[in-house]
N, C-alpha and C. Protein backbone atom coordinates (compact mmCIF):
# COMPACT_ATOMS: atom_id res chain seq x y z
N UNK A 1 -17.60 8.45 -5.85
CA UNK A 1 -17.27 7.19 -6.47
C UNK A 1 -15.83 7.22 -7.01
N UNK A 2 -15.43 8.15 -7.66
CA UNK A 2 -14.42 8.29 -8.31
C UNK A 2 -12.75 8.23 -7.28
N UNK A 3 -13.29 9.17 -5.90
CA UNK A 3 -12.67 8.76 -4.95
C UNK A 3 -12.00 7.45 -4.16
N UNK A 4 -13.26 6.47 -4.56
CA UNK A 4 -13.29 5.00 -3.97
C UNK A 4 -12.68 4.43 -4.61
N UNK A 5 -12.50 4.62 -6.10
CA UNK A 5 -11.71 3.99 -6.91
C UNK A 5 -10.21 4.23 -6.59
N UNK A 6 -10.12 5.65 -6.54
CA UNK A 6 -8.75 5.59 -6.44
C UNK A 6 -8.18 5.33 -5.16
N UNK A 7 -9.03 5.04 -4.10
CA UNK A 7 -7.97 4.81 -2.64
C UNK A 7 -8.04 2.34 -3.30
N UNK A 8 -8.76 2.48 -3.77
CA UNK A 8 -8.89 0.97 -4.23
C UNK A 8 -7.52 0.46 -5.46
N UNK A 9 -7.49 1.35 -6.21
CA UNK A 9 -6.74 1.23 -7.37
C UNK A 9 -4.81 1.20 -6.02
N UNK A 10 -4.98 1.98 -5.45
CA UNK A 10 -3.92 2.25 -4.80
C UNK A 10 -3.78 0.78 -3.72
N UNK A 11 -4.73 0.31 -3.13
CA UNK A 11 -4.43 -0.82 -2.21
C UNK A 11 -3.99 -1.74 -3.11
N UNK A 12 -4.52 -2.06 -4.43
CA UNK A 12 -4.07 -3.34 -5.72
C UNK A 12 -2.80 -2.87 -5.83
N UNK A 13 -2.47 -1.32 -6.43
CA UNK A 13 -0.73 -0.90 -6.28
C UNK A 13 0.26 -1.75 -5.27
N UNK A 14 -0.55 -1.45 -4.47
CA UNK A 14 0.31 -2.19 -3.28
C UNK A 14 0.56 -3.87 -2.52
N UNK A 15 -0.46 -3.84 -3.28
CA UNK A 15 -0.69 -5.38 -3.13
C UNK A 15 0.37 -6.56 -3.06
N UNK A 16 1.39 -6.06 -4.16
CA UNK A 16 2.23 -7.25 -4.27
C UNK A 16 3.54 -6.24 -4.65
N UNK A 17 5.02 -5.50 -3.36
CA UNK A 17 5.77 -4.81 -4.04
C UNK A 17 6.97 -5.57 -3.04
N UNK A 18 8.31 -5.66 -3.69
CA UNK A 18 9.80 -6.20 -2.70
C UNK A 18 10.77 -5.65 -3.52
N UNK A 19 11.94 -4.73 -2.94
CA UNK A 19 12.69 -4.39 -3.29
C UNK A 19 13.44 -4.23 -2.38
N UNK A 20 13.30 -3.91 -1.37
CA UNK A 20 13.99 -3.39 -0.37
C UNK A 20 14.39 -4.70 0.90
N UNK A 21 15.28 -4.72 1.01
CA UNK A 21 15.46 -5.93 2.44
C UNK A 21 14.56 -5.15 3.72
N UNK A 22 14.38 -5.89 4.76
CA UNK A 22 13.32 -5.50 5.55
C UNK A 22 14.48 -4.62 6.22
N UNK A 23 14.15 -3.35 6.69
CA UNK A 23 14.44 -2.14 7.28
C UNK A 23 14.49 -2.60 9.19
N UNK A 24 15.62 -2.35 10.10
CA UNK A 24 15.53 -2.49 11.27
C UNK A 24 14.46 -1.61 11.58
N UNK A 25 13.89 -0.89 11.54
CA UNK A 25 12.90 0.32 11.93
C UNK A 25 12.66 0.65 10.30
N UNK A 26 11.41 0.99 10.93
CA UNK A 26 10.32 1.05 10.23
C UNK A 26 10.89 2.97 9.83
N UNK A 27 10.74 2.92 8.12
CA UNK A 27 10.72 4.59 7.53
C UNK A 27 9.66 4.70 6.91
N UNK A 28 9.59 6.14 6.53
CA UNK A 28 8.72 6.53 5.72
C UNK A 28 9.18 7.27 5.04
N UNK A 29 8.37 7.46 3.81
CA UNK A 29 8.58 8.47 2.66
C UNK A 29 7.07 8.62 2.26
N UNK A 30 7.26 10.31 1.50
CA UNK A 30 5.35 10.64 1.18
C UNK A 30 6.40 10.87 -0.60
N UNK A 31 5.11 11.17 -1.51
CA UNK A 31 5.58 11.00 -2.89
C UNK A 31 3.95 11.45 -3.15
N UNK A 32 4.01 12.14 -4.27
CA UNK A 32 2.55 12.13 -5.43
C UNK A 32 2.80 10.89 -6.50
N UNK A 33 1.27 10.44 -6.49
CA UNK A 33 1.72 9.32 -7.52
C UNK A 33 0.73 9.62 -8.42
N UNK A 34 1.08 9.89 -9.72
CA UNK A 34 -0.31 9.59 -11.21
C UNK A 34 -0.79 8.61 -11.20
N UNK A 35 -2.08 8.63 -10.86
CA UNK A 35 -2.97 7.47 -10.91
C UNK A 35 -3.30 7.36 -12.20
N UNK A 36 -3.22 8.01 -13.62
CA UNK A 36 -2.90 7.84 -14.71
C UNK A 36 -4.75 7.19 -14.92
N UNK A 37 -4.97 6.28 -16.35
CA UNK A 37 -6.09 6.25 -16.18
C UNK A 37 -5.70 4.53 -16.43
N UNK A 38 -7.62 3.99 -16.49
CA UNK A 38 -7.72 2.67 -16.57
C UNK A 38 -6.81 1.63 -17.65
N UNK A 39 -6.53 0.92 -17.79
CA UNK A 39 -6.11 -0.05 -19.12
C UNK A 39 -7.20 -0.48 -19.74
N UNK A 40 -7.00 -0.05 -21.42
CA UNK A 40 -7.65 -0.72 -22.63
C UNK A 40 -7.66 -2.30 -22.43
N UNK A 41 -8.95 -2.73 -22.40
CA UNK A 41 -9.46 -4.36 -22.65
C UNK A 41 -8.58 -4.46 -23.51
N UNK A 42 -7.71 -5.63 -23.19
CA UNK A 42 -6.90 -6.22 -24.75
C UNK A 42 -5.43 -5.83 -25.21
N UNK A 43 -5.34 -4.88 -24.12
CA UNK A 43 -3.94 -3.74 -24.70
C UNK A 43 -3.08 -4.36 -23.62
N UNK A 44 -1.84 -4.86 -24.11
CA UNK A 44 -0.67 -5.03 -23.08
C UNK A 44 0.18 -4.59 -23.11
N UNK A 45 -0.15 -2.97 -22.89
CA UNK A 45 0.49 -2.15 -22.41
C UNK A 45 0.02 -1.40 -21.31
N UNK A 46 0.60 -0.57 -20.78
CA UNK A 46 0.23 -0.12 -19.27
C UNK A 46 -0.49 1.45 -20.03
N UNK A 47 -1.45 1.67 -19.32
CA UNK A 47 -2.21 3.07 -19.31
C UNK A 47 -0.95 4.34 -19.15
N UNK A 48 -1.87 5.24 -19.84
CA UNK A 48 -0.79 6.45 -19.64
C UNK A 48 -0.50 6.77 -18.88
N UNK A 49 0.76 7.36 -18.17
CA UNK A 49 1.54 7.46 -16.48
C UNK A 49 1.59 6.57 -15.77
N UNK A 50 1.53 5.45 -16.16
CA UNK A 50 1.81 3.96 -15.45
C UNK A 50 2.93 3.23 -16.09
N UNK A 51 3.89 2.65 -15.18
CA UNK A 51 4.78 2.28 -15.38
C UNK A 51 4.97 0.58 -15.48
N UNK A 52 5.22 0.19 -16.93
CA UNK A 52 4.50 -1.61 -17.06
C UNK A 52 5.54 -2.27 -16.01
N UNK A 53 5.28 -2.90 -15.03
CA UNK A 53 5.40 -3.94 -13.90
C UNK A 53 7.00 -4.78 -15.20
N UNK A 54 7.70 -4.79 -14.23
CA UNK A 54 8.63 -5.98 -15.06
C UNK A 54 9.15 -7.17 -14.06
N UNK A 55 8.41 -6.90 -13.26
CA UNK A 55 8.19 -8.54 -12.18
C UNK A 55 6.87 -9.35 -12.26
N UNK A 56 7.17 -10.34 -12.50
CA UNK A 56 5.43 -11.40 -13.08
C UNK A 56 5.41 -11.47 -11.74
N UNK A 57 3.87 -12.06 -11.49
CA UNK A 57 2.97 -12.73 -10.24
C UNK A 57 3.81 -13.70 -9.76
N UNK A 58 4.63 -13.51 -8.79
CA UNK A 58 5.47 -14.89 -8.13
C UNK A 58 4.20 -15.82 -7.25
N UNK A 59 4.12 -16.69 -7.63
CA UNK A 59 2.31 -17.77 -7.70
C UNK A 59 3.51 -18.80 -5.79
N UNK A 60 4.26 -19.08 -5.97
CA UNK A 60 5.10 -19.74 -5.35
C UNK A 60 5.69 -19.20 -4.15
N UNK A 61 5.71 -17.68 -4.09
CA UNK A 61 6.35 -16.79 -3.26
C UNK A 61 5.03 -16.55 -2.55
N UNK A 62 3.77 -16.28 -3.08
CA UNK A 62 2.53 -15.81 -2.66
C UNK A 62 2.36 -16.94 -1.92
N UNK A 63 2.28 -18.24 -2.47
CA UNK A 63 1.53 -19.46 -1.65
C UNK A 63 2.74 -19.77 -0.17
N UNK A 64 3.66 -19.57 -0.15
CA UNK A 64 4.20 -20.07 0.89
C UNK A 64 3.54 -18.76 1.93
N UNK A 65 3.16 -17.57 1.71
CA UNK A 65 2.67 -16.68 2.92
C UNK A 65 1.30 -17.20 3.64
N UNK A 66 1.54 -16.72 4.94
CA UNK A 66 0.37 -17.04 5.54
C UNK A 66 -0.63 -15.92 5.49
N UNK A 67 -2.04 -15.99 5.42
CA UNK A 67 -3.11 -14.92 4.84
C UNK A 67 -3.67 -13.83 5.82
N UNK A 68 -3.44 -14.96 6.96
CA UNK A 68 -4.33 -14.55 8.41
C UNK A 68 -2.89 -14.89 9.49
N UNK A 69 -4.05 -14.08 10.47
CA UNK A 69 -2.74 -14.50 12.42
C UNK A 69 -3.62 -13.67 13.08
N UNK A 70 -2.76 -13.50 14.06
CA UNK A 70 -3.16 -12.76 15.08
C UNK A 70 -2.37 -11.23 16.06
N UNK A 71 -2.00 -11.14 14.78
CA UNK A 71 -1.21 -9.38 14.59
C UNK A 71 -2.45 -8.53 14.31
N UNK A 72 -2.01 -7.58 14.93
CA UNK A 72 -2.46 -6.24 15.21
C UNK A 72 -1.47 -4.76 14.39
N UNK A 73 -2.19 -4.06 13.70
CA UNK A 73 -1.86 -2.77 13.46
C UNK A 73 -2.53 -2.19 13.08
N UNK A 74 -2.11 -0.64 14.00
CA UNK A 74 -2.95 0.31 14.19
C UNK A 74 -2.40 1.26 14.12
N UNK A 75 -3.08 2.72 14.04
CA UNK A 75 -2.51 3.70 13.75
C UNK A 75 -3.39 5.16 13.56
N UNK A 76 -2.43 5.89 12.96
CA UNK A 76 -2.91 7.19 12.34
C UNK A 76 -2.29 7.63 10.96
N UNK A 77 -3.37 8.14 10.12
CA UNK A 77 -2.59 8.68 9.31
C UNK A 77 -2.77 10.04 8.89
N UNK A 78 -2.09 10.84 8.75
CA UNK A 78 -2.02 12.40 8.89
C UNK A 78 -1.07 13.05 7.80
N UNK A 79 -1.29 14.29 7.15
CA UNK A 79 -0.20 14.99 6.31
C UNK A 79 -0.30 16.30 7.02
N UNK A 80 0.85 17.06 7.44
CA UNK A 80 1.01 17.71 8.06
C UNK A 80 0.22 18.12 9.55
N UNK A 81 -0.18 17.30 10.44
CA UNK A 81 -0.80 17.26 11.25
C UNK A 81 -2.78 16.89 10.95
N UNK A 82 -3.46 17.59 9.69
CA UNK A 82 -4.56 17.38 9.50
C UNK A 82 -4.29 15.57 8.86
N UNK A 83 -5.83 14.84 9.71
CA UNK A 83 -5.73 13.64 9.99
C UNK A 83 -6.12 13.14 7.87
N UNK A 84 -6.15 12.04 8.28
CA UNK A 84 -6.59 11.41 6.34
C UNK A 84 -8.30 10.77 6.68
N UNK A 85 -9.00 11.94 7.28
CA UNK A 85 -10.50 11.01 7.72
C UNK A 85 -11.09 10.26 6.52
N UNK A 86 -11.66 8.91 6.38
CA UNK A 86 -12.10 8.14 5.35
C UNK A 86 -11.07 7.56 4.55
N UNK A 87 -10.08 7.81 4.48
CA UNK A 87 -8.91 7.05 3.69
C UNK A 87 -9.03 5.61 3.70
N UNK A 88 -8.32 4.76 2.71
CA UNK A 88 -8.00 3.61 3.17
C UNK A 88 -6.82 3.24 3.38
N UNK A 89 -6.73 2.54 4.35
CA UNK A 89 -5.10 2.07 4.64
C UNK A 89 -5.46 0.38 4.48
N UNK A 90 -3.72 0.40 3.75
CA UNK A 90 -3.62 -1.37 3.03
C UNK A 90 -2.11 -1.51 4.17
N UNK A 91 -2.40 -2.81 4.04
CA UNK A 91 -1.16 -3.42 4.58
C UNK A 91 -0.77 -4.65 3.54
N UNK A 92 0.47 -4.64 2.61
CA UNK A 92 0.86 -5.52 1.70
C UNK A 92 1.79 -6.07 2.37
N UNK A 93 1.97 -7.38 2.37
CA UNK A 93 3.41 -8.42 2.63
C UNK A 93 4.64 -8.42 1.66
N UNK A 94 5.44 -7.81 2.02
CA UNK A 94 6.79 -7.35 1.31
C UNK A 94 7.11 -8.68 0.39
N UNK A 95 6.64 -8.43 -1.04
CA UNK A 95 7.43 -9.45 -1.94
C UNK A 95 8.42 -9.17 -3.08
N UNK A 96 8.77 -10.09 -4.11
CA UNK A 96 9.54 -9.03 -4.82
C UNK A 96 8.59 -8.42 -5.80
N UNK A 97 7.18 -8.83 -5.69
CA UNK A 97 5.85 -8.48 -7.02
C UNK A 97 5.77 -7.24 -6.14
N UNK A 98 5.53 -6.68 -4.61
CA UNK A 98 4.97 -5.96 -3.80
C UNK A 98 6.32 -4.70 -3.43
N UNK A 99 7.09 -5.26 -3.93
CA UNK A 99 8.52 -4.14 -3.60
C UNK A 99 9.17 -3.41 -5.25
N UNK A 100 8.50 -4.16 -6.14
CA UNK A 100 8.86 -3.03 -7.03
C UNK A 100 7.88 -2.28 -7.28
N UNK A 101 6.25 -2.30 -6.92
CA UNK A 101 5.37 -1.25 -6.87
C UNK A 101 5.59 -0.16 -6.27
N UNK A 102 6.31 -0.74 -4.61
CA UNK A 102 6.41 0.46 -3.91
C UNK A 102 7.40 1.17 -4.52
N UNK A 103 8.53 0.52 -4.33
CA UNK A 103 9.83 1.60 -5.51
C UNK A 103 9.47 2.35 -6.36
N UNK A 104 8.51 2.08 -7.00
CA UNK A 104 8.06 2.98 -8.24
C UNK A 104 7.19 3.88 -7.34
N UNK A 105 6.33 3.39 -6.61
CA UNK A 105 5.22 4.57 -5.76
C UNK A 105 6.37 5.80 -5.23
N UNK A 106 7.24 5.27 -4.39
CA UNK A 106 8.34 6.31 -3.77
C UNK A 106 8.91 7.38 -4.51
N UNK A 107 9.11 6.62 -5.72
CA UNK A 107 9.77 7.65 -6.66
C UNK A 107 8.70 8.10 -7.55
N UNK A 108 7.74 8.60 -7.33
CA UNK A 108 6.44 9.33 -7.91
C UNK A 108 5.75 8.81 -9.02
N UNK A 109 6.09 7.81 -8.92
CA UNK A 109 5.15 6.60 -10.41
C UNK A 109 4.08 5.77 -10.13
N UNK A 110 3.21 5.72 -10.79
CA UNK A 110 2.42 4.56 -10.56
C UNK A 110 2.66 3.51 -11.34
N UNK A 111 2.36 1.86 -11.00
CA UNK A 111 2.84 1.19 -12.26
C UNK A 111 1.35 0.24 -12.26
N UNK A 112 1.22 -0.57 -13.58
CA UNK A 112 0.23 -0.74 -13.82
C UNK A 112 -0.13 -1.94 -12.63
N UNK A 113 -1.96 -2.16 -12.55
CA UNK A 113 -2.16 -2.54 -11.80
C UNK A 113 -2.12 -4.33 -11.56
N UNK A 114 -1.68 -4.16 -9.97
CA UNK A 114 -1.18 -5.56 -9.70
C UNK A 114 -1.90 -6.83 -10.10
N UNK A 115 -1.61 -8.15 -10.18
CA UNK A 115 -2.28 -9.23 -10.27
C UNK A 115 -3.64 -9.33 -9.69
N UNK A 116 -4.54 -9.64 -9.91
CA UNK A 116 -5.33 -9.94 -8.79
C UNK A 116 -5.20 -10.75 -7.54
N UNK A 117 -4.55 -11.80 -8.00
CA UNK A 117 -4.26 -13.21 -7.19
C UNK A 117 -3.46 -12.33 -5.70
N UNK A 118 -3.40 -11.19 -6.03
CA UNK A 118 -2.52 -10.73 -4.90
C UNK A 118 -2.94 -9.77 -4.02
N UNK A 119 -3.86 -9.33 -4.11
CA UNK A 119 -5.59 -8.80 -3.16
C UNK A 119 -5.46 -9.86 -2.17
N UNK A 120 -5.60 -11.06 -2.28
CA UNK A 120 -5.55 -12.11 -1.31
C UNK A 120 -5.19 -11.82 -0.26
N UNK A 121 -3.85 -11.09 -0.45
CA UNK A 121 -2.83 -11.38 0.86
C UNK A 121 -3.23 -10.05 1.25
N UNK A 122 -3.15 -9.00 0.55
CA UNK A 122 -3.62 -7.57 1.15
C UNK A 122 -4.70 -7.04 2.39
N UNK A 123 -4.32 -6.26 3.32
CA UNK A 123 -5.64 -6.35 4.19
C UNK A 123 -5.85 -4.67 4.37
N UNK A 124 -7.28 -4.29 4.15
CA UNK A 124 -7.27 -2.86 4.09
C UNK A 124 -8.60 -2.42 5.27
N UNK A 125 -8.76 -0.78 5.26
CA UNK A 125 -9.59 -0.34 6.28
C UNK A 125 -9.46 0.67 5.77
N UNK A 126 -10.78 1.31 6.51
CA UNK A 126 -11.11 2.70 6.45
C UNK A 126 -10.55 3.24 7.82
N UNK A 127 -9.96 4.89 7.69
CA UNK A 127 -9.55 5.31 8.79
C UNK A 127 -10.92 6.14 9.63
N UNK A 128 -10.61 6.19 10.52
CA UNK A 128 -11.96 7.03 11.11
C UNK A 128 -11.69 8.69 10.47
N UNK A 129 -12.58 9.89 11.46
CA UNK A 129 -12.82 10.94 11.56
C UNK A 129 -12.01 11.91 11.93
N UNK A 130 -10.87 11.24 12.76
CA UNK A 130 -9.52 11.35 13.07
C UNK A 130 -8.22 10.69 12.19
N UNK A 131 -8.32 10.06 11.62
CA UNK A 131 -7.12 9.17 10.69
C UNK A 131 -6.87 8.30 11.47
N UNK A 132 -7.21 7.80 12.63
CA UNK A 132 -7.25 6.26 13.35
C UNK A 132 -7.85 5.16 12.64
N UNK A 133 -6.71 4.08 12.37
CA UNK A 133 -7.14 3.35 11.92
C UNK A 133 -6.58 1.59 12.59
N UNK A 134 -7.37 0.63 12.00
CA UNK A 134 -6.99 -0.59 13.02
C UNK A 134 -7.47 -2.11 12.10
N UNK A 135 -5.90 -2.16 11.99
CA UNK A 135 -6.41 -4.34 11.02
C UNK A 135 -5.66 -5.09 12.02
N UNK A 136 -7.23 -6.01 12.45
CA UNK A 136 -6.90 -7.27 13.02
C UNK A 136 -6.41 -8.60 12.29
N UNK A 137 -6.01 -9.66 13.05
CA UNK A 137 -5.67 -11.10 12.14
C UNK A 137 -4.94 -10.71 11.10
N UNK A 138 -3.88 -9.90 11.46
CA UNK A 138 -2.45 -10.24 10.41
C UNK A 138 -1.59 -10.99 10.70
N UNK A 139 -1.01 -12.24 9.62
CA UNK A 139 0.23 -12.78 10.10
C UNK A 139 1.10 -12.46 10.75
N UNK A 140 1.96 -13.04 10.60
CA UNK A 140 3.70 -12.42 11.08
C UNK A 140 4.33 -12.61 10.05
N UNK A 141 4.79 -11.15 9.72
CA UNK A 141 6.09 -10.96 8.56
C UNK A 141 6.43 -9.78 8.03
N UNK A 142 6.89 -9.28 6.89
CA UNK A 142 7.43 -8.02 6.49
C UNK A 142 6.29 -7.43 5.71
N UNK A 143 5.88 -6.43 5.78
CA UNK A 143 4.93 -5.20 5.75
C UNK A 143 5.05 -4.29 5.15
N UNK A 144 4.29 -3.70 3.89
CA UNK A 144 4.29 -2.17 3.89
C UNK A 144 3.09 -1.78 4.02
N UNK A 145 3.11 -0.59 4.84
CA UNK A 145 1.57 0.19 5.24
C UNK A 145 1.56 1.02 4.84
N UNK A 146 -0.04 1.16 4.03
CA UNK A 146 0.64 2.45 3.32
C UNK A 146 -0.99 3.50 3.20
N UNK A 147 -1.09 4.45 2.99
CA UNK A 147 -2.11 5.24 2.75
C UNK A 147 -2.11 6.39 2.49
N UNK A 148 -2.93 7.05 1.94
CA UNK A 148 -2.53 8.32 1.18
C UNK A 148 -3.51 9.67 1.74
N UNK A 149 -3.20 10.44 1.30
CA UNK A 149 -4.00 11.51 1.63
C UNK A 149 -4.02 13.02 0.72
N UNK A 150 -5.52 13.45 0.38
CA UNK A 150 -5.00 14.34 0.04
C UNK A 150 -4.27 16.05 0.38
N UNK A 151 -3.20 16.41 -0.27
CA UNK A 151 -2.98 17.68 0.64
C UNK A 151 -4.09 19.08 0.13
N UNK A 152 -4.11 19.66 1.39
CA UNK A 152 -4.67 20.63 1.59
C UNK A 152 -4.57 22.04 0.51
N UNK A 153 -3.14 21.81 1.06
CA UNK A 153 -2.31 23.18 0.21
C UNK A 153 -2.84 23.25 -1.14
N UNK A 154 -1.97 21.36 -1.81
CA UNK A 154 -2.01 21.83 -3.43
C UNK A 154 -3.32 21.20 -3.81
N UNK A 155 -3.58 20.27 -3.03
CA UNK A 155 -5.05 19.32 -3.86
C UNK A 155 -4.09 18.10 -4.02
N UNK A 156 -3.03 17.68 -4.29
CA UNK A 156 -2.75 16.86 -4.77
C UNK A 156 -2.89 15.43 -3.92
N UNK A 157 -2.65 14.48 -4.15
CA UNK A 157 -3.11 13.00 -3.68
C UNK A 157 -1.65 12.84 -3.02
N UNK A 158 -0.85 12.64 -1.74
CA UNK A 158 0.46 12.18 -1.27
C UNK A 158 0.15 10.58 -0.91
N UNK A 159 0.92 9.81 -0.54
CA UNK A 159 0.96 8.49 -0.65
C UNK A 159 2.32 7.99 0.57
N UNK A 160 1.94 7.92 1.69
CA UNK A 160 2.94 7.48 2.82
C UNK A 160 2.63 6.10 2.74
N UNK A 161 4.53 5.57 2.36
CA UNK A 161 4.37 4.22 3.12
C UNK A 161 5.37 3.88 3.91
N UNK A 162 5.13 2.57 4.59
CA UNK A 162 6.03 2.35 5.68
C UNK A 162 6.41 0.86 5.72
N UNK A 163 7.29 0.50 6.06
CA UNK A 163 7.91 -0.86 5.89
C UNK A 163 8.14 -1.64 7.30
N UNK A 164 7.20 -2.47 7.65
CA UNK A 164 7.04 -3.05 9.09
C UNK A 164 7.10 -4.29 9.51
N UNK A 165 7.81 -4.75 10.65
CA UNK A 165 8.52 -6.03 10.44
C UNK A 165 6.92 -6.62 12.13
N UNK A 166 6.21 -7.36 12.00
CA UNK A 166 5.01 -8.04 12.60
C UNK A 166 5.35 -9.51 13.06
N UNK A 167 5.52 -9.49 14.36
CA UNK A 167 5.79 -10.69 14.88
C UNK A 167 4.38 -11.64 14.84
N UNK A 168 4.50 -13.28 15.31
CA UNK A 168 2.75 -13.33 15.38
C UNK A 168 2.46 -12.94 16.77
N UNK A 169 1.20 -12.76 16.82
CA UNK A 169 -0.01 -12.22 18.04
C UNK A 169 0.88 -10.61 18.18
N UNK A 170 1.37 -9.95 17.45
CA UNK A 170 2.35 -8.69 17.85
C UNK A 170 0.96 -7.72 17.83
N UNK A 171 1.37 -6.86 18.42
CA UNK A 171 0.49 -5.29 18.27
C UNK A 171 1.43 -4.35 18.13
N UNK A 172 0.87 -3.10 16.86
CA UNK A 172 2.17 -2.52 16.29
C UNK A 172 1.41 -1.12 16.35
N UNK A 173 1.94 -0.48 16.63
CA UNK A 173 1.45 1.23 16.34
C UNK A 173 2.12 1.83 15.41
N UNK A 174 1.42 2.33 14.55
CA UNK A 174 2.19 2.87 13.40
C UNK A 174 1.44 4.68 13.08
N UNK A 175 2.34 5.25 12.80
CA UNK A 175 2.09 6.90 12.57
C UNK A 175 2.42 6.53 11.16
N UNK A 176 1.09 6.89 10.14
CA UNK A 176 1.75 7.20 9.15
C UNK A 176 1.53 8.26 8.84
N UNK A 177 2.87 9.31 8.68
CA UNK A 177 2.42 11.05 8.74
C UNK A 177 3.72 11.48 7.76
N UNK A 178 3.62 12.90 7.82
CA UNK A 178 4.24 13.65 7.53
C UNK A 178 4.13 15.13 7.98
């Protein structure tokens, strides 16, 4: 259970992050992130090792995206060759609510968790037995894919994401590894 939470807590992370202009090709970066713990009912402040969000819910930026299409991406996700079997992989639409999460994810932070209103746009999956994984009916637009895994070596939780530009009806293959 505790597991489920945190590949869940991590797709809301991602849900809504823009910082970055869209990338000609698609990079990656892996990072550990403190998943830190829940927020106090009532407290507006961010939980310990979470970093308080200083971009509000853009309500206006969200509504002009489209939710659904007919994009394709698929993939693998792997840390050092061993696959991420059961993981979840999210795909967030690059905003500026969805690009300062990731900024903070990259640089080893977690920040507190996203709006709800912004799950909406998010589309997630479980990877198989292999780290193959596959979301149908995505729009067309700017992307981060992202999913984590834990490593072997230390135990620790790594967090690959990737920044992907989705035409409509496109099919995209994506490695997310290290």
């Amino acid at each position: 259970m505790k597991r489920w939470i945190l590949v869940m807590l991590l797709a809301v992370l991602l849900t809504g992050c823009e910082i970055m202009p869209p990338a000609p090709a698609p990079t990656e970066r892996i990072e550990v992130i403190d998943i830190g713990t829940e927020r106090e009912p009532g407290v507006a402040r961010p939980a310990p090792g979470r970093v308080a969000r200083q971009v509000a819910f853009p309500e206006a930026e969200y509504a002009a995206l489209q939710r659904t299409g007919s994009g394709v991406i698929s993939g693998r996700l792997s840390l050092n060759g061993t696959p991420g079997a059961g993981e979840i992989v999210s795909v967030a639409p690059v905003t500026t609510y969805s690009a300062e999460a990731a900024e903070q994810a990259l640089a080893g932070r977690a920040v507190e968790p996203a709006d709800p209103r912004a799950r909406e746009y998010t589309h997630t999956t479980r990877t198989d037995g292999n780290g193959h994984f596959r979301l149908d009916g995505l729009p067309a637009g700017e992307f981060y894919v992202s999913g984590s895994v834990v490593d072997p070596a230390s135990g620790e939780r790594r967090i690959i994401i990737r920044q992907v530009s989705l035409g409509g009806g496109q099919r995209l293959e994506i490695n997310l590894s290290r």
